[in-house]
C-alpha atoms as a PDB file:
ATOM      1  CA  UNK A   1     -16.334 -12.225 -93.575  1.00  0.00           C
ATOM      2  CA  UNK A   2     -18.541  -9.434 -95.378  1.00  0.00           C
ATOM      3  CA  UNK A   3     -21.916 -11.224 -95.163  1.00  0.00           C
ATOM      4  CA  UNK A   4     -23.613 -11.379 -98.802  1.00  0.00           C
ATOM      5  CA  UNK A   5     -22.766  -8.537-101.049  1.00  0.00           C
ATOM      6  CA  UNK A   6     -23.104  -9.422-104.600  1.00  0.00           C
ATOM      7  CA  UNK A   7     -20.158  -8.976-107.382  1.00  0.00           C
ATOM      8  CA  UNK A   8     -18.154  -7.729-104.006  1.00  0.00           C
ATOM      9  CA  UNK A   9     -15.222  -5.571-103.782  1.00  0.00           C
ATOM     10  CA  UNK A  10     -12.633  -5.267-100.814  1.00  0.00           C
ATOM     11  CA  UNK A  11     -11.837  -1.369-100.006  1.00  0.00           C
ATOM     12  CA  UNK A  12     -12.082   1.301 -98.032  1.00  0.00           C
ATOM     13  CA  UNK A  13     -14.581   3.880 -97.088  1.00  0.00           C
ATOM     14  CA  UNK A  14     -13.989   7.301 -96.210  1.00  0.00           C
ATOM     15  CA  UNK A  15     -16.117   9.478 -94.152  1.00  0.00           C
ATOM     16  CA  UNK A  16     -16.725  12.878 -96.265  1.00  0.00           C
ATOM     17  CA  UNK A  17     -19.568  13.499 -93.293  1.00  0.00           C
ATOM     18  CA  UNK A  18     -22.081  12.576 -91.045  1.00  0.00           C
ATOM     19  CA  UNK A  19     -24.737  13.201 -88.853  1.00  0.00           C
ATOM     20  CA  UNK A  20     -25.945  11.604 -86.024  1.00  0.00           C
ATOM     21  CA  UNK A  21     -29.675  10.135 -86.369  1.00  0.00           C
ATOM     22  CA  UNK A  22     -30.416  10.703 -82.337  1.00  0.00           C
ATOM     23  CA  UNK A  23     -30.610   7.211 -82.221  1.00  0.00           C
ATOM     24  CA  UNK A  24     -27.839   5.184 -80.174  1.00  0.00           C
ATOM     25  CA  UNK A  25     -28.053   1.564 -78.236  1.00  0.00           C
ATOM     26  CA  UNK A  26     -24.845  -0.116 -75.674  1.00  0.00           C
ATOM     27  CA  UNK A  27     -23.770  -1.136 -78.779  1.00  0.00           C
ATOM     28  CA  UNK A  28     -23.287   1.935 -81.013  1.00  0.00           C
ATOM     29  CA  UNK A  29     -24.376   4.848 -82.567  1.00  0.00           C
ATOM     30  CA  UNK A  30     -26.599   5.614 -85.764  1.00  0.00           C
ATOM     31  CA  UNK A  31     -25.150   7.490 -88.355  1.00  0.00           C
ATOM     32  CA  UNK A  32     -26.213   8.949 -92.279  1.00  0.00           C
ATOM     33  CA  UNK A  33     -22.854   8.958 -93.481  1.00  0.00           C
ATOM     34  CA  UNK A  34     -21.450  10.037 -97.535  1.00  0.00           C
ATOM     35  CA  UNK A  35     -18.693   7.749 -97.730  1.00  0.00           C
ATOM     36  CA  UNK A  36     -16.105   7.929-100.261  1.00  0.00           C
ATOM     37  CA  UNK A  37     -15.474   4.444-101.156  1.00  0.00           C
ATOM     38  CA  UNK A  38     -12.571   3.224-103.043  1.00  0.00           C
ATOM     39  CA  UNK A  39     -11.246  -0.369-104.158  1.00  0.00           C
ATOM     40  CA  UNK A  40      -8.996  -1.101-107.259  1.00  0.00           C
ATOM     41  CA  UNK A  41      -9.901   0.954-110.028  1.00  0.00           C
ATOM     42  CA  UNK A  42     -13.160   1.949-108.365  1.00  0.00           C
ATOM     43  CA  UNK A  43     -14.148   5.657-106.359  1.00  0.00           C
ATOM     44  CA  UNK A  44     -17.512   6.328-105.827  1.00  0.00           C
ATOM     45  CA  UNK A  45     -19.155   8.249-102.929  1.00  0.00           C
ATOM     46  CA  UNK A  46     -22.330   6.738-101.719  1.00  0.00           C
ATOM     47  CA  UNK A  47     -24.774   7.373 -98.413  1.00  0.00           C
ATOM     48  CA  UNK A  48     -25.474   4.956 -95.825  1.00  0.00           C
ATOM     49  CA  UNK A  49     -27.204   4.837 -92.669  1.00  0.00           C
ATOM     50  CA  UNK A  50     -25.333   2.116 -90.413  1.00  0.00           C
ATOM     51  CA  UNK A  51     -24.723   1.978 -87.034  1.00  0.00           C
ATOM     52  CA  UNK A  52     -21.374   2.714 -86.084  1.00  0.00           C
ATOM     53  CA  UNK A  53     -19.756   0.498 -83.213  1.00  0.00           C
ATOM     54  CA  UNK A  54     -18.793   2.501 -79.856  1.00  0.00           C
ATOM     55  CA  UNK A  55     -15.158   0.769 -80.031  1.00  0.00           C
ATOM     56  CA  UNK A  56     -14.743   3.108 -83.705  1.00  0.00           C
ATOM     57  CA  UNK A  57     -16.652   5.920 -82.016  1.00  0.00           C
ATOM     58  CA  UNK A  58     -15.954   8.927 -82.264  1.00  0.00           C
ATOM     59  CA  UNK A  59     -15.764   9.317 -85.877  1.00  0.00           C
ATOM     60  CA  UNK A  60     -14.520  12.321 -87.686  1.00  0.00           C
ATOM     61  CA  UNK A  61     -14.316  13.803 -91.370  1.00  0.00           C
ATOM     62  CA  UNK A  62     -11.446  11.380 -92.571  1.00  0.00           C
ATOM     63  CA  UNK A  63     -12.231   8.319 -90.884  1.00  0.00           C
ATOM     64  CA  UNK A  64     -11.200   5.264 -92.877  1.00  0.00           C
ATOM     65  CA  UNK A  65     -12.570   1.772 -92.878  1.00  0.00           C
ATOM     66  CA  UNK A  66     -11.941  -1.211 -94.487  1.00  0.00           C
ATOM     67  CA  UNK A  67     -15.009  -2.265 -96.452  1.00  0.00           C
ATOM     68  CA  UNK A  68     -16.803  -4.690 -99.067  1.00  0.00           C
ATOM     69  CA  UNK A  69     -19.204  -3.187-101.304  1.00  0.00           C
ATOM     70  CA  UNK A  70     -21.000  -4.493-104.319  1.00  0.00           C
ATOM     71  CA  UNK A  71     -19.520  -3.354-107.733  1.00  0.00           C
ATOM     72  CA  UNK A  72     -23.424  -2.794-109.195  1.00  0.00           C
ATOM     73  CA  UNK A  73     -24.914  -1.348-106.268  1.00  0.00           C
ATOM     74  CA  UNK A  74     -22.328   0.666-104.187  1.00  0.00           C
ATOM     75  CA  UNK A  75     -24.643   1.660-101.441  1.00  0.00           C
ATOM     76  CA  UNK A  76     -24.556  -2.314-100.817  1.00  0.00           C
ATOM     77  CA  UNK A  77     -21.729  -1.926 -97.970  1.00  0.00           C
ATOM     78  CA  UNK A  78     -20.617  -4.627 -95.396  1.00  0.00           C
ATOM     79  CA  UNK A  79     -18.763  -3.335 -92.544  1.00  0.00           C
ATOM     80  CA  UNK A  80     -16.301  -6.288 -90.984  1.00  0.00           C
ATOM     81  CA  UNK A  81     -16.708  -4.331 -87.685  1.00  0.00           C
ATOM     82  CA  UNK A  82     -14.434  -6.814 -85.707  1.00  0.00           C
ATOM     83  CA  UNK A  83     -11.766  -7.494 -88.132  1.00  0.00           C
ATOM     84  CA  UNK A  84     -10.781  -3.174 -88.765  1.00  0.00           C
ATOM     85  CA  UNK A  85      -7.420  -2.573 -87.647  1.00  0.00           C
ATOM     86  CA  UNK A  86      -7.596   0.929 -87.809  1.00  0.00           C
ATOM     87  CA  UNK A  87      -3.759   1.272 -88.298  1.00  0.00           C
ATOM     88  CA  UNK A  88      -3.704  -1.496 -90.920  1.00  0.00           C
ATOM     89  CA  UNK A  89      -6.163   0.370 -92.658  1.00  0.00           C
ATOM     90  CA  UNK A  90      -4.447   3.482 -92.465  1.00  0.00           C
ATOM     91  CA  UNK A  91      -1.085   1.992 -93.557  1.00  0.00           C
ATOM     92  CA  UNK A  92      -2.694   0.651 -97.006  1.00  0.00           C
ATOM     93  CA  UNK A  93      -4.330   4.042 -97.306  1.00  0.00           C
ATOM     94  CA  UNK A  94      -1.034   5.877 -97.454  1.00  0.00           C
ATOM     95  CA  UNK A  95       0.038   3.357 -99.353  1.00  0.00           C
ATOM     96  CA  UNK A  96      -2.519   3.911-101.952  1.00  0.00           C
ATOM     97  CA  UNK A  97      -2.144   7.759-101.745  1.00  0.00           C
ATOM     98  CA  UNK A  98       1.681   6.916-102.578  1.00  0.00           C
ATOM     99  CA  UNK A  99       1.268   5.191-105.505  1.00  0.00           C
ATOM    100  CA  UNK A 100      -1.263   7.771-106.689  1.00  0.00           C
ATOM    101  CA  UNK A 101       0.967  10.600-106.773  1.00  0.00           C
ATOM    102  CA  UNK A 102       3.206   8.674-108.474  1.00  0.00           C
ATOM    103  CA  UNK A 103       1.147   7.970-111.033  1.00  0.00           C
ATOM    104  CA  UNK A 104       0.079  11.707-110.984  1.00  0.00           C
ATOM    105  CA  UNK A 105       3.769  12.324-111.415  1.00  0.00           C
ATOM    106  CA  UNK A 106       4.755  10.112-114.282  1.00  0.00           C
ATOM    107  CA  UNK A 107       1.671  11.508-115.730  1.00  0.00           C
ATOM    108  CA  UNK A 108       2.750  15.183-115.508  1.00  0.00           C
ATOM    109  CA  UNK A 109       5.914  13.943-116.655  1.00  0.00           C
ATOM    110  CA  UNK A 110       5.038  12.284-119.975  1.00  0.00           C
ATOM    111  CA  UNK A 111       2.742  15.887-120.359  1.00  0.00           C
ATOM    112  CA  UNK A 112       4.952  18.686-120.333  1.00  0.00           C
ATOM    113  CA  UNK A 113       7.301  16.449-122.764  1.00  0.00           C
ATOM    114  CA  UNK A 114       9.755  15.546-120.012  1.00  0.00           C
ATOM    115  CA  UNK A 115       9.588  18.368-117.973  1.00  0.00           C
ATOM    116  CA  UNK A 116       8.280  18.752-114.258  1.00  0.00           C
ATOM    117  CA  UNK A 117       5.554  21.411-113.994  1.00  0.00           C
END
């Protein structure tokens, strides 16, 4: 699925940016891309230089992808170019985000002794 990526992690990636190395082929285009990647109890923004597909072109600041990356070496990141489901991937992102504010919540919560700030 994710090729060989040692001690993996399943995840996502996040495009914080990117620029375009001038190189491009029919099959995509180059990018250097910091990537905020997140998996479990794992967030960790990394660089890469990968070459971005033309069916997930154009990109943007906020781009998500579902990713494996290596626990040791985060820059280690495996792209399953023909299995993203760009809505699937969005769907477990908002899911994530929910669950995170809830957590931010209960933590605000237990805080102010009870009270909402």
């Amino acid at each position: 699925m994710f090729g060989h990526v040692k001690d993996p992690v399943v995840g996502t990636a996040t495009v914080v940016s990117f620029t375009e190395t001038g190189e491009a082929s029919d099959s995509g285009v180059v990018i250097i891309g910091q990537l905020l990647l997140r998996a479990d109890d794992l967030e960790e923004t990394v660089e890469v230089t990968d070459t971005i597909p033309l069916s997930q072109w154009p990109i943007d600041r906020g781009t998500v992808w579902k990713v494996a990356f290596s626990r040791e070496k985060p820059t280690h990141v495996r792209f399953p170019w023909d299995e993203v489901n760009p809505e699937e991937v969005l769907a477990d992102v908002d899911r994530r985000n929910e669950e995170v504010d809830q957590q931010a919540l209960a933590a605000s919560i237990i805080e102010g002794g009870g009270r909402i700030r």
